[in-house]
PDB file of N, CA and C in Angstrom:
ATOM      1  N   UNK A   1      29.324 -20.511   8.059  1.00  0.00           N
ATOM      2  CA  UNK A   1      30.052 -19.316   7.706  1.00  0.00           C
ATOM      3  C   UNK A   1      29.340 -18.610   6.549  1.00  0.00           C
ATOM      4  N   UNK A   2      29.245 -17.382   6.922  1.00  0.00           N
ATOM      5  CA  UNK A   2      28.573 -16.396   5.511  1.00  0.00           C
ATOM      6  C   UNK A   2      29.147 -16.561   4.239  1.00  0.00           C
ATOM      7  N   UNK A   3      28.543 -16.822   3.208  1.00  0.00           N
ATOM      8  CA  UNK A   3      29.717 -16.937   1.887  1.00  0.00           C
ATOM      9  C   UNK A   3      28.971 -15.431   1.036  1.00  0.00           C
ATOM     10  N   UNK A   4      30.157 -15.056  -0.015  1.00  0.00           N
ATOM     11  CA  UNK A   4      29.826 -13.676  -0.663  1.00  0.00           C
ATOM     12  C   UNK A   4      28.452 -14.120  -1.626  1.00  0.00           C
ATOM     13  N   UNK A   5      28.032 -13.426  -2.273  1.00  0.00           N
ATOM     14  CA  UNK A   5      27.160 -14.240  -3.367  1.00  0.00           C
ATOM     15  C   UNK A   5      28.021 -14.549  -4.598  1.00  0.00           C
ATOM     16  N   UNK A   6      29.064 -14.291  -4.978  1.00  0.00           N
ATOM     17  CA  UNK A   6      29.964 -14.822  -5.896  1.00  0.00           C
ATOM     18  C   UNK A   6      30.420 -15.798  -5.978  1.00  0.00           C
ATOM     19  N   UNK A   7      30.467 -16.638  -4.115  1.00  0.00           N
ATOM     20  CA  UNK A   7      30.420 -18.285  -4.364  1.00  0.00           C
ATOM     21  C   UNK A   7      29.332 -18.736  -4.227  1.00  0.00           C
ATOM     22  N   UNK A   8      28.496 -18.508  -4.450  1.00  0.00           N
ATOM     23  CA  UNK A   8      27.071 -19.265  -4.641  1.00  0.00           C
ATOM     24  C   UNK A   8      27.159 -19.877  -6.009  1.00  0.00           C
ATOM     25  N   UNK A   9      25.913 -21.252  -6.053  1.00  0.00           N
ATOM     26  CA  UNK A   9      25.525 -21.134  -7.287  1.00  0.00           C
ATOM     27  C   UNK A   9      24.281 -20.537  -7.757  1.00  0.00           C
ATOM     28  N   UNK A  10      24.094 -20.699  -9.219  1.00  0.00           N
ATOM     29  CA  UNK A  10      23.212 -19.739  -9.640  1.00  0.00           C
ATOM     30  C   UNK A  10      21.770 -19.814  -9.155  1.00  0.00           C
ATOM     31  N   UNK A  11      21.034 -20.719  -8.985  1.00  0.00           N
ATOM     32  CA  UNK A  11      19.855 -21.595  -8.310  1.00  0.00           C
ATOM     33  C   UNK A  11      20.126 -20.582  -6.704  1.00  0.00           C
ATOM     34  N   UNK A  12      20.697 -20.389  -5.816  1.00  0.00           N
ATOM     35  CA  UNK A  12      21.021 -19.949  -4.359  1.00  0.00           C
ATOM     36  C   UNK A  12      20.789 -18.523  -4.919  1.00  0.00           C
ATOM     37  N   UNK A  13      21.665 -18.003  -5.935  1.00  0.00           N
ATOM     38  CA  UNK A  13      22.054 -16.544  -6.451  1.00  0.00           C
ATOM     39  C   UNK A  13      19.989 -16.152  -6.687  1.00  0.00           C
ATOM     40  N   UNK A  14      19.311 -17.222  -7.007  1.00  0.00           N
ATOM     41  CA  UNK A  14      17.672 -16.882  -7.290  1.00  0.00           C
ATOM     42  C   UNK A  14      17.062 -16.383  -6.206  1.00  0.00           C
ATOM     43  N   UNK A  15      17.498 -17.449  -5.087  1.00  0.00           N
ATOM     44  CA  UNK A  15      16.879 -17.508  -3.708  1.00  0.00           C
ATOM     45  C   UNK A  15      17.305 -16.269  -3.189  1.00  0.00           C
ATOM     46  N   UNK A  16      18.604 -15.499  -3.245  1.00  0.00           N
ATOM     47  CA  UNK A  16      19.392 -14.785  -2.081  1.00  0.00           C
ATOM     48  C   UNK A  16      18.476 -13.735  -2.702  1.00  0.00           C
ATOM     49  N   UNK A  17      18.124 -13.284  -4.286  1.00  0.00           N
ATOM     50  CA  UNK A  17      17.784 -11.961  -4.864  1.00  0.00           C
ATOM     51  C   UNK A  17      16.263 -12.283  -4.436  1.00  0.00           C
ATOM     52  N   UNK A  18      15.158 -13.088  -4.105  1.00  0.00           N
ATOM     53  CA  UNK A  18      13.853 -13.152  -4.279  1.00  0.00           C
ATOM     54  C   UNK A  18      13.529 -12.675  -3.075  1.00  0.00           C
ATOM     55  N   UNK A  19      14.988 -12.878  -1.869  1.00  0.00           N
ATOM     56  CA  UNK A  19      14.578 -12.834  -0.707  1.00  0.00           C
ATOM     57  C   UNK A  19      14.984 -11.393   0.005  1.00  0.00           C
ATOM     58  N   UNK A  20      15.588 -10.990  -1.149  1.00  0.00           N
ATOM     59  CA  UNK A  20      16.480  -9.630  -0.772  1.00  0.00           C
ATOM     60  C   UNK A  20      15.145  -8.653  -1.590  1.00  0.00           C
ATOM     61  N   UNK A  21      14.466  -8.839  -2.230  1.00  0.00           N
ATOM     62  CA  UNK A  21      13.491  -8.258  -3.085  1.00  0.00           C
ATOM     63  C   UNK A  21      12.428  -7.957  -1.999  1.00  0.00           C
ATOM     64  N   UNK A  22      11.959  -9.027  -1.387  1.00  0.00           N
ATOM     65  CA  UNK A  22      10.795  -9.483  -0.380  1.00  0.00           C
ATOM     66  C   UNK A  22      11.190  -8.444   0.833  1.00  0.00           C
ATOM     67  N   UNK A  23      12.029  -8.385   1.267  1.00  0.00           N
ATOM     68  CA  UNK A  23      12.955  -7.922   2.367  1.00  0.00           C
ATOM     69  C   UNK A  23      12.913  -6.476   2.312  1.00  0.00           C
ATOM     70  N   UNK A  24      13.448  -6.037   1.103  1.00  0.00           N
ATOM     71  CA  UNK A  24      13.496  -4.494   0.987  1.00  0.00           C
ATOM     72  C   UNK A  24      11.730  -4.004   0.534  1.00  0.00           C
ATOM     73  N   UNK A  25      10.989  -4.782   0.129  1.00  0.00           N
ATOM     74  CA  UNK A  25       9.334  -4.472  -0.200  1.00  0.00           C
ATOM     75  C   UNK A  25       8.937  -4.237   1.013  1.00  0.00           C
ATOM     76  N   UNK A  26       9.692  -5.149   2.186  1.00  0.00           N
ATOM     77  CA  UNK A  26       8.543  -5.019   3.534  1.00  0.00           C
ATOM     78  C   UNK A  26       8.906  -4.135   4.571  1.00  0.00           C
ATOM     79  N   UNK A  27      10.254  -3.832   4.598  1.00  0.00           N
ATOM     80  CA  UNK A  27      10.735  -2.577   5.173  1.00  0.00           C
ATOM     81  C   UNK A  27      10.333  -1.181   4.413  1.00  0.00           C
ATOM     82  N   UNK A  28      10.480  -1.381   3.053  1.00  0.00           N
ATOM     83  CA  UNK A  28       9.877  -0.303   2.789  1.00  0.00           C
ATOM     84  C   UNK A  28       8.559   0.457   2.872  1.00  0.00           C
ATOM     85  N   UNK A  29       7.740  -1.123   2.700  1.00  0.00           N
ATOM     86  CA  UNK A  29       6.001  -0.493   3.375  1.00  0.00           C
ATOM     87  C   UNK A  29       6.448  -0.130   4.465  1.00  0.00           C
ATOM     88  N   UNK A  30       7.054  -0.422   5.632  1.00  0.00           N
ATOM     89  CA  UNK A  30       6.946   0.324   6.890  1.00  0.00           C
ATOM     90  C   UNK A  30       7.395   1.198   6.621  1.00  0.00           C
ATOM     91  N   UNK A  31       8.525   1.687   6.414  1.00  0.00           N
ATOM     92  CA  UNK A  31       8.867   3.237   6.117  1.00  0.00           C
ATOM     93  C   UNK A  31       7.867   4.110   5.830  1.00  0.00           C
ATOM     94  N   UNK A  32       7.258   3.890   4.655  1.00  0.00           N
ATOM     95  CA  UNK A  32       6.258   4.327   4.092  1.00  0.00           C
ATOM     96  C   UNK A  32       5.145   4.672   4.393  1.00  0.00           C
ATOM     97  N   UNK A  33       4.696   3.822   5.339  1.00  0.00           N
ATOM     98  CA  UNK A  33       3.660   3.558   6.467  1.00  0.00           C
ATOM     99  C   UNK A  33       3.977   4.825   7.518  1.00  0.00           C
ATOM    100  N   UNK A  34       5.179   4.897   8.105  1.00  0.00           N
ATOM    101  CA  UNK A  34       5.626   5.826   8.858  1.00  0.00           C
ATOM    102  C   UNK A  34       5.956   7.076   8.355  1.00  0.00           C
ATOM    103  N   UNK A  35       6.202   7.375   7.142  1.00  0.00           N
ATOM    104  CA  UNK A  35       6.126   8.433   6.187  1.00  0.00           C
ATOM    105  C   UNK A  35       4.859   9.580   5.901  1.00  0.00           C
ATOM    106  N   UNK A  36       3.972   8.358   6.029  1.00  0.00           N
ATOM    107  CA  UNK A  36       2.606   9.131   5.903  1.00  0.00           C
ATOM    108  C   UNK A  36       1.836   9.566   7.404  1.00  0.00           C
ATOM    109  N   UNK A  37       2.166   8.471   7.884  1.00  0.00           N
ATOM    110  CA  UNK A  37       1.482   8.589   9.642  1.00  0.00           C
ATOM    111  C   UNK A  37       2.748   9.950  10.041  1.00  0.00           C
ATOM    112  N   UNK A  38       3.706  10.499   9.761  1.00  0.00           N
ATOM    113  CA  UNK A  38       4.511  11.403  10.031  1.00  0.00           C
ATOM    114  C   UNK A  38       4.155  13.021   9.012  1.00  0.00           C
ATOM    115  N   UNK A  39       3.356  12.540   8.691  1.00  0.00           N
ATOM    116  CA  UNK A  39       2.853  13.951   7.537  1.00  0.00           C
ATOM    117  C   UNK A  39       1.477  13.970   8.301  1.00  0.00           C
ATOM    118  N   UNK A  40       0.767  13.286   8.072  1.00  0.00           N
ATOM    119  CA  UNK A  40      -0.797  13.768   8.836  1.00  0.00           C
ATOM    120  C   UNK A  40      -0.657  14.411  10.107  1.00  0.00           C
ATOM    121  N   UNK A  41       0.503  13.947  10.841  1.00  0.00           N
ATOM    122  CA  UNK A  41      -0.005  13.940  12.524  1.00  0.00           C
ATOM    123  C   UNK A  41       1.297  14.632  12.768  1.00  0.00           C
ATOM    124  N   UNK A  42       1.878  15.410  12.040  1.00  0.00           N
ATOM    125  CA  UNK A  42       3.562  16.525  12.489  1.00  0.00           C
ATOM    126  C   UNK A  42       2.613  17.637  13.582  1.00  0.00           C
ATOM    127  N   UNK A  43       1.940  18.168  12.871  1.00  0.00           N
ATOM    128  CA  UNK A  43       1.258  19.191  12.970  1.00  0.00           C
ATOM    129  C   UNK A  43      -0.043  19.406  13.418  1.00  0.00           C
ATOM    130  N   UNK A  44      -0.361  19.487  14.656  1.00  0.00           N
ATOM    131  CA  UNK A  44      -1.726  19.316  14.760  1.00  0.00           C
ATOM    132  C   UNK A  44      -2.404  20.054  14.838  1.00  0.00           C
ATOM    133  N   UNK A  45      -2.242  21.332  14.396  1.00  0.00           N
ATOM    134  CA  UNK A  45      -3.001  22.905  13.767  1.00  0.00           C
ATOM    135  C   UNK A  45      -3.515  21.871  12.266  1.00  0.00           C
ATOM    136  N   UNK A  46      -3.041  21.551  11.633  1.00  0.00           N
ATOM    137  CA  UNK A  46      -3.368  21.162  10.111  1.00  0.00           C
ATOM    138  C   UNK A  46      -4.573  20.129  10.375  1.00  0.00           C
ATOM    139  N   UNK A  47      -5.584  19.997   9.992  1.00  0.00           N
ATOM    140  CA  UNK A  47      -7.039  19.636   9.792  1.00  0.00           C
ATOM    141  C   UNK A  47      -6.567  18.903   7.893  1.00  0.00           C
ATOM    142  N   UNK A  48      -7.155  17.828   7.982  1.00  0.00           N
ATOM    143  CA  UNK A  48      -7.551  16.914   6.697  1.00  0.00           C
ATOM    144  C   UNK A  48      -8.628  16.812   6.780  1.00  0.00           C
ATOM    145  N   UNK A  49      -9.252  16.615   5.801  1.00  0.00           N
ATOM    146  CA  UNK A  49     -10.492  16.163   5.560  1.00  0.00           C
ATOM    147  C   UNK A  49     -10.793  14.469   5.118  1.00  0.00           C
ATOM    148  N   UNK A  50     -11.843  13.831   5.830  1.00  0.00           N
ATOM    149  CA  UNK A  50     -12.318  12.917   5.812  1.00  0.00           C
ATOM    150  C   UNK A  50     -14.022  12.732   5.878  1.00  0.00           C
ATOM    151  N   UNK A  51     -13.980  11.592   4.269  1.00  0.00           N
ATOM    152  CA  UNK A  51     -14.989  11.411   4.302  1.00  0.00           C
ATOM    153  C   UNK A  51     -16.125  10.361   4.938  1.00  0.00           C
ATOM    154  N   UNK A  52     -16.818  10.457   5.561  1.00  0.00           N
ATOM    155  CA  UNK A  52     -17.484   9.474   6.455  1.00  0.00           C
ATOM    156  C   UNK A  52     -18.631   8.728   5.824  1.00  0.00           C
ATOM    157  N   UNK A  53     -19.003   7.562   6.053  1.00  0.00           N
ATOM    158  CA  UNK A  53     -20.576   6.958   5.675  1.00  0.00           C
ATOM    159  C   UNK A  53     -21.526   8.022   5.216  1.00  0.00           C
ATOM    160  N   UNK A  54     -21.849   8.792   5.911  1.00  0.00           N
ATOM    161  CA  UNK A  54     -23.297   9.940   5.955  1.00  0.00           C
ATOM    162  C   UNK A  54     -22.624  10.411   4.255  1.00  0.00           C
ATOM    163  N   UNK A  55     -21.693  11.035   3.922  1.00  0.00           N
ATOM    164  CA  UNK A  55     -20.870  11.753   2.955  1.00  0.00           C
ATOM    165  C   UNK A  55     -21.327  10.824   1.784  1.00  0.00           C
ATOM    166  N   UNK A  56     -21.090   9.137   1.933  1.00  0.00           N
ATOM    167  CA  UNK A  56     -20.203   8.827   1.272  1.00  0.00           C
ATOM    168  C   UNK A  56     -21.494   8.578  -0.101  1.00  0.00           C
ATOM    169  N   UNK A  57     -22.793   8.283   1.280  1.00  0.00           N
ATOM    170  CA  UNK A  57     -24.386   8.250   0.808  1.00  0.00           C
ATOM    171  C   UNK A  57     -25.372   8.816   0.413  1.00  0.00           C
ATOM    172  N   UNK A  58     -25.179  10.009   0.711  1.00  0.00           N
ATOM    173  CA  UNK A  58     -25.283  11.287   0.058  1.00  0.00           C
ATOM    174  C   UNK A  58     -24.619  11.959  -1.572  1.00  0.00           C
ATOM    175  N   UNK A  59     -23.497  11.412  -1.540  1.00  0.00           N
ATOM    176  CA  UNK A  59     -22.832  11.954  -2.832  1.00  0.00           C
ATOM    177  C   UNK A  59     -23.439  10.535  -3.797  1.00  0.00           C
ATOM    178  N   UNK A  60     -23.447   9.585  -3.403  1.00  0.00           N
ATOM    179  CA  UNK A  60     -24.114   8.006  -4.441  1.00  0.00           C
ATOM    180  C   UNK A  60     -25.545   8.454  -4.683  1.00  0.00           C
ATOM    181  N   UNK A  61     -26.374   8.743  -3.556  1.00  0.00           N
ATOM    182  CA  UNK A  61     -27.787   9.007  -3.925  1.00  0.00           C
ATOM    183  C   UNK A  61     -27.706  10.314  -4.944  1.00  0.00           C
ATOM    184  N   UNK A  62     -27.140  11.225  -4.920  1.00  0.00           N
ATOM    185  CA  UNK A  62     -27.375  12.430  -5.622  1.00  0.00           C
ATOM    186  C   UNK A  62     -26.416  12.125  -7.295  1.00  0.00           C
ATOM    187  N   UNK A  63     -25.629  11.154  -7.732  1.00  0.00           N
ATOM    188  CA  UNK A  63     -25.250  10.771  -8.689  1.00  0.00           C
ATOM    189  C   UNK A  63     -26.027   9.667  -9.547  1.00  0.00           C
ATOM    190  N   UNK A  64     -27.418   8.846  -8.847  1.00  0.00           N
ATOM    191  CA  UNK A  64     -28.207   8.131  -9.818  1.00  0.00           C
ATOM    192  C   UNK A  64     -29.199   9.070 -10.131  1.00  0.00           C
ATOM    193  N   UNK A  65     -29.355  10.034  -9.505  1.00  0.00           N
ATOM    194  CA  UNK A  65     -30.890  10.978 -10.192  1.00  0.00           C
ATOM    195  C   UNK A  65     -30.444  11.618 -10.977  1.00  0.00           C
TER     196      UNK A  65
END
């Protein structure tokens, strides 16, 4: 049977919050995850920019001379 966390003891009361912590961190990366994958790709007139290898070797070589 489910008990409230008010009959727990305090040691359980550690476990129930570490796991309720863990729980809401990993749903929230997905949200989040889906938050952003829902902003890039709403609209597919809108162009981002990305930088590629060729870019990335070009901007390093031209910053040691």
């Amino acid at each position: 049977m489910q008990k409230f966390i008010d009959q727990l003891t305090e040691s359980d009361r550690r476990v129930v919050r570490k796991w309720r912590l863990v729980t809401v961190a990993f749903y929230g990366s997905i949200l989040a995850g889906m938050a952003v994958y829902m902003a890039l790709h709403w609209n597919p007139e809108v162009n981002y920019a990305s930088a590629g290898p060729a870019t990335h070797a070009k901007v390093t070589s031209a910053s040691r001379h």
